[in-house]
Protein backbone atom coordinates (compact mmCIF):
# COMPACT_ATOMS: atom_id res chain seq x y z
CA UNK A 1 -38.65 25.37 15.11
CA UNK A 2 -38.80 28.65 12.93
CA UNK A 3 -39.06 31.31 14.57
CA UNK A 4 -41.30 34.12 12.67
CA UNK A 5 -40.04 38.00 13.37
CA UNK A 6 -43.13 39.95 14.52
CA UNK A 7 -41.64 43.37 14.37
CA UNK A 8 -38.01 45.43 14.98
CA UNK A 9 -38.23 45.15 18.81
CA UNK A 10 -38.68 41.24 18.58
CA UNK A 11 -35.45 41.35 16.01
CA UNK A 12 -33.78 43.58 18.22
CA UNK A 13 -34.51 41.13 20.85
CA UNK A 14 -33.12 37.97 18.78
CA UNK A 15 -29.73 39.68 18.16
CA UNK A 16 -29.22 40.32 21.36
CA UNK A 17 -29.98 36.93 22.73
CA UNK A 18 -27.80 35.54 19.95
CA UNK A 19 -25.09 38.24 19.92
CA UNK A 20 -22.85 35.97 18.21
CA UNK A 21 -24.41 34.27 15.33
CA UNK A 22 -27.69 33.76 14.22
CA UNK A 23 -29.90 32.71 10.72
CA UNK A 24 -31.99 35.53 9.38
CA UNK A 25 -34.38 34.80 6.06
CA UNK A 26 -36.35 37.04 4.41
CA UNK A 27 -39.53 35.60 2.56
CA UNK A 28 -43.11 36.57 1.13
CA UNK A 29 -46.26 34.75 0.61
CA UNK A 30 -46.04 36.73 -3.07
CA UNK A 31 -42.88 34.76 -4.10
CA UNK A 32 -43.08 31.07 -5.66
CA UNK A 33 -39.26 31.12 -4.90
CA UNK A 34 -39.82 31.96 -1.36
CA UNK A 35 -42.62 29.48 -1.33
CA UNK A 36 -40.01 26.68 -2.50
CA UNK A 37 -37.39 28.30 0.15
CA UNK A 38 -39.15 27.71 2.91
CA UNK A 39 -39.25 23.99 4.04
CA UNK A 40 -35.83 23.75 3.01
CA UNK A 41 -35.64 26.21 5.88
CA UNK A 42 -37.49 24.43 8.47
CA UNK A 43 -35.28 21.06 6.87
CA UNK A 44 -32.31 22.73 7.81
CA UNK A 45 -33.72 24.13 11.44
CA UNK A 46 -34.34 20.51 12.33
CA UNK A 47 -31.44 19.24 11.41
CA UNK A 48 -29.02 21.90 13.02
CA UNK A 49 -30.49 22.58 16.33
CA UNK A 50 -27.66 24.77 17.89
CA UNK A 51 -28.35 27.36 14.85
CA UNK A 52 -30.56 30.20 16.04
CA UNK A 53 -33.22 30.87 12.56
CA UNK A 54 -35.44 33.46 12.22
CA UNK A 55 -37.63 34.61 9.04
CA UNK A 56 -38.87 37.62 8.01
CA UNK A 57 -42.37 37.89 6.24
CA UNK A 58 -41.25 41.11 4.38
CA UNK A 59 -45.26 41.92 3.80
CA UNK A 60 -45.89 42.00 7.81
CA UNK A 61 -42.66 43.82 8.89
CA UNK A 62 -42.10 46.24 5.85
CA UNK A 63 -39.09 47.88 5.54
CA UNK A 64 -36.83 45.57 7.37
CA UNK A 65 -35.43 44.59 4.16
CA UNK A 66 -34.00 47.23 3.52
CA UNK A 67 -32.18 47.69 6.32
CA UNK A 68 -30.03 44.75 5.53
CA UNK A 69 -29.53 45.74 1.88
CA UNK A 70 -32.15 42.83 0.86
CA UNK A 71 -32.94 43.01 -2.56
CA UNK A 72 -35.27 40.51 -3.04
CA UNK A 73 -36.83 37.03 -1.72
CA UNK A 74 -35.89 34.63 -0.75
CA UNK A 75 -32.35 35.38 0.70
CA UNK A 76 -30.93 34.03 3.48
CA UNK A 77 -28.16 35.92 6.11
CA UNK A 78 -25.57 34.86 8.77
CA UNK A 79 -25.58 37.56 10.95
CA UNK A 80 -22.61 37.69 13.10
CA UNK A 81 -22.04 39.78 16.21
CA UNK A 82 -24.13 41.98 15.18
CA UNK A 83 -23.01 42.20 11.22
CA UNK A 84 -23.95 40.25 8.06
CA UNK A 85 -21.07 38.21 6.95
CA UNK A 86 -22.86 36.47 4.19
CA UNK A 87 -25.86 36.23 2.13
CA UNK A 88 -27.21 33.63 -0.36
CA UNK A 89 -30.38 34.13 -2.43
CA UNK A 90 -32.94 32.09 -4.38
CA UNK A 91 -33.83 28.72 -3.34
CA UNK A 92 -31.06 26.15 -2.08
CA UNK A 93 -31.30 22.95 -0.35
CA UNK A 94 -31.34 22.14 2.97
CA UNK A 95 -27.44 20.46 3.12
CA UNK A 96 -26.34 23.32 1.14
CA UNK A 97 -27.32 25.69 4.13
CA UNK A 98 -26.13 23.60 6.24
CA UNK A 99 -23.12 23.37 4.74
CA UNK A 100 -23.16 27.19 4.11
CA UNK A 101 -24.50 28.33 7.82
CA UNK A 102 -24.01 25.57 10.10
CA UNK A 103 -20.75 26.21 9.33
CA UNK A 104 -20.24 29.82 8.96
CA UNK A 105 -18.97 30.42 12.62
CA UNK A 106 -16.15 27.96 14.34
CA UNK A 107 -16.53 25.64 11.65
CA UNK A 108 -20.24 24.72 12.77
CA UNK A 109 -20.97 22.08 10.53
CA UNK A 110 -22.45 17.97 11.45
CA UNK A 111 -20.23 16.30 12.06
CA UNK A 112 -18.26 15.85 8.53
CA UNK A 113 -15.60 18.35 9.56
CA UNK A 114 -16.38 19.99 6.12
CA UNK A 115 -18.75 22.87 6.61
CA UNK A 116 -16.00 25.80 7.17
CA UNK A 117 -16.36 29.52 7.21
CA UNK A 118 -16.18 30.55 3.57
CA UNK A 119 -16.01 34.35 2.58
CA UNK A 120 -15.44 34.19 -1.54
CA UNK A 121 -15.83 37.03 -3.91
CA UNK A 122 -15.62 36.53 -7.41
CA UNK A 123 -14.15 39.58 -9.80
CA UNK A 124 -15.16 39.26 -13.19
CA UNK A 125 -15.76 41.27 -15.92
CA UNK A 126 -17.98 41.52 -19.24
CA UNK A 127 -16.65 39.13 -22.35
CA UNK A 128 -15.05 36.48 -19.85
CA UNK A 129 -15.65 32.93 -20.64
CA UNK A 130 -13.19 31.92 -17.91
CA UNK A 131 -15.56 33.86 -15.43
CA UNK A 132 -18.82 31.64 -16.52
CA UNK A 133 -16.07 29.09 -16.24
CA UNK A 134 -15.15 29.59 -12.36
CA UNK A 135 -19.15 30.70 -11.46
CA UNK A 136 -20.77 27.13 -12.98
CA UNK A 137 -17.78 24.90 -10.79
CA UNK A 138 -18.67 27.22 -7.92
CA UNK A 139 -22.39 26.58 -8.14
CA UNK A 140 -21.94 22.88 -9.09
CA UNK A 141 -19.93 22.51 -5.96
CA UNK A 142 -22.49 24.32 -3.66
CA UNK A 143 -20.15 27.33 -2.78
CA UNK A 144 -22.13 30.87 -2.46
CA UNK A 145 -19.79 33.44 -3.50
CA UNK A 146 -20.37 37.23 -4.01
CA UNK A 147 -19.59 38.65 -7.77
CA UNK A 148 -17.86 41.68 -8.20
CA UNK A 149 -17.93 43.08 -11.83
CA UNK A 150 -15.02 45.61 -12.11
CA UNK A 151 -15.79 47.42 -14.91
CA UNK A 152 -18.78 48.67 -13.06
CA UNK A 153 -16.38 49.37 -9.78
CA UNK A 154 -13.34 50.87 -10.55
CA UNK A 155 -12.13 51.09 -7.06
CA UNK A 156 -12.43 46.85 -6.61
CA UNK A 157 -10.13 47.38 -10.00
CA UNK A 158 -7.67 48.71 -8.68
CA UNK A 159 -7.77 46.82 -5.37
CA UNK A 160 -7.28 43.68 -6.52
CA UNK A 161 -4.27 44.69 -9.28
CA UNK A 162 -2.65 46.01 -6.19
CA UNK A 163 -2.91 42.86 -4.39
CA UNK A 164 -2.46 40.22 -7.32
CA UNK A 165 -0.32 42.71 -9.55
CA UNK A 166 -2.78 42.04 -12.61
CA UNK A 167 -6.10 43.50 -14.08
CA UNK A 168 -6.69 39.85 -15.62
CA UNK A 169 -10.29 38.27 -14.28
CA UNK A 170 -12.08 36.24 -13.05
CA UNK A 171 -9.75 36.35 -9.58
CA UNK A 172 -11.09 34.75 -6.90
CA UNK A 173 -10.80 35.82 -3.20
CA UNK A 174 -11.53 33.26 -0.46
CA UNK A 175 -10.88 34.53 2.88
CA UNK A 176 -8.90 36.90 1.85
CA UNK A 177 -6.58 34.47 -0.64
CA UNK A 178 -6.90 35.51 -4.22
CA UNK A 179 -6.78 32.90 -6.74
CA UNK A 180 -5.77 34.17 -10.37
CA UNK A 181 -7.53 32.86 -13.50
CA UNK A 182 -9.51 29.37 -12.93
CA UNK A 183 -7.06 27.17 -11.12
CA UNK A 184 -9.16 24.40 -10.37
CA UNK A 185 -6.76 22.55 -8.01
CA UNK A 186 -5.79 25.88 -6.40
CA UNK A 187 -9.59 26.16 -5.76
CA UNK A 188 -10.37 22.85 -4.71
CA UNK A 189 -7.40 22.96 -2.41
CA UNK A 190 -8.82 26.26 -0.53
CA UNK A 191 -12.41 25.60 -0.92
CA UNK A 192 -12.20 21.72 0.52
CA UNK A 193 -13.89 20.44 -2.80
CA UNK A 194 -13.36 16.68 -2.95
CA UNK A 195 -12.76 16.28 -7.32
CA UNK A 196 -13.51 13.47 -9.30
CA UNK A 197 -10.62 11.85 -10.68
CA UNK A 198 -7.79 13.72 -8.72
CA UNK A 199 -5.75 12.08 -5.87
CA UNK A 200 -5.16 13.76 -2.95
């Protein structure tokens, strides 16, 4: 069952009872999004009973939000040892958080073997086709990525032509692998995604 954060000290109490991993979303009765969120939420709490989910009404524990860089609602965190490792907003389906935090520490997932931890960052750039390219096959494919648009960050510019050797986007860093351009089977390969029509 949900369980519903009443204030810091019962947060502070969560974490520390599940120092390892555990499910934090953020929600408000203001939000039709958050509204649509959340029995997908309790969906995906009965279905994965060993994962530890807690949400946040941001209207009865203001400010908490902020405090892990939450933007708006509804988003979703995996909160691990103490540190977010990934966040996915707007309204997904239960299997895709399963898939997404079932899985997101020692390959948590039930029982398919396919739910593994994922960290991907996208780097794109204004004018790129190939970027709305890569983004659509990533959403299509249920994969929540972070985007990185480097001609507003300058120093992710210059990281990622030191590691690839080229400025060219999108690139496409999955824990910690960069993938150059959209190289589908490159992608599929490193991301586990099963595609139509190819032979393994």
């Amino acid at each position: 069952m949900l369980e519903w954060i009443r204030d810091r000290d019962h947060l502070h109490r969560a974490q520390q009872a599940h120092s390892d991993f555990l499910v934090l979303a953020f929600w408000g009765e203001f939000s039709d999004a958050a509204q649509r969120a959340l029995p997908q939420w309790e969906e995906f709490d009965r279905e994965q009973e060993h994962v530890p989910v807690y949400v946040v009404d941001v209207q009865e524990v203001p400010g908490l939000h902020k405090e892990f860089g939450v933007e708006r609602v509804p988003t979703v965190l995996a909160i691990e040892k103490g540190q977010v490792t990934k966040s996915v907003e707007g309204v997904q389906s239960a299997d895709f958080y399963a898939v997404h935090f079932a899985g997101a520490t020692a390959s948590r997932g039930r029982g398919t073997g396919t739910a593994t931890a994922r960290n991907v960052v996208v780097y794109s750039g204004p004018g790129c086709p190939a970027c709305g390219v890569l983004k659509t096959y990533l959403r299509r494919n249920g994969v929540a990525f972070r985007e990185v648009d480097i001609s507003r960050d300058q120093h992710a510019a210059e990281r990622i032509a030191r590691r690839s050797g080229q400025m060219a986007v999108p690139q496409t860093d999955i824990n910690g692998r960069l993938v150059v351009g959209f190289d589908r089977v490159t992608l599929d390969r490193l991301l586990g995604i099963q595609s139509q029509g190819v032979r393994s």
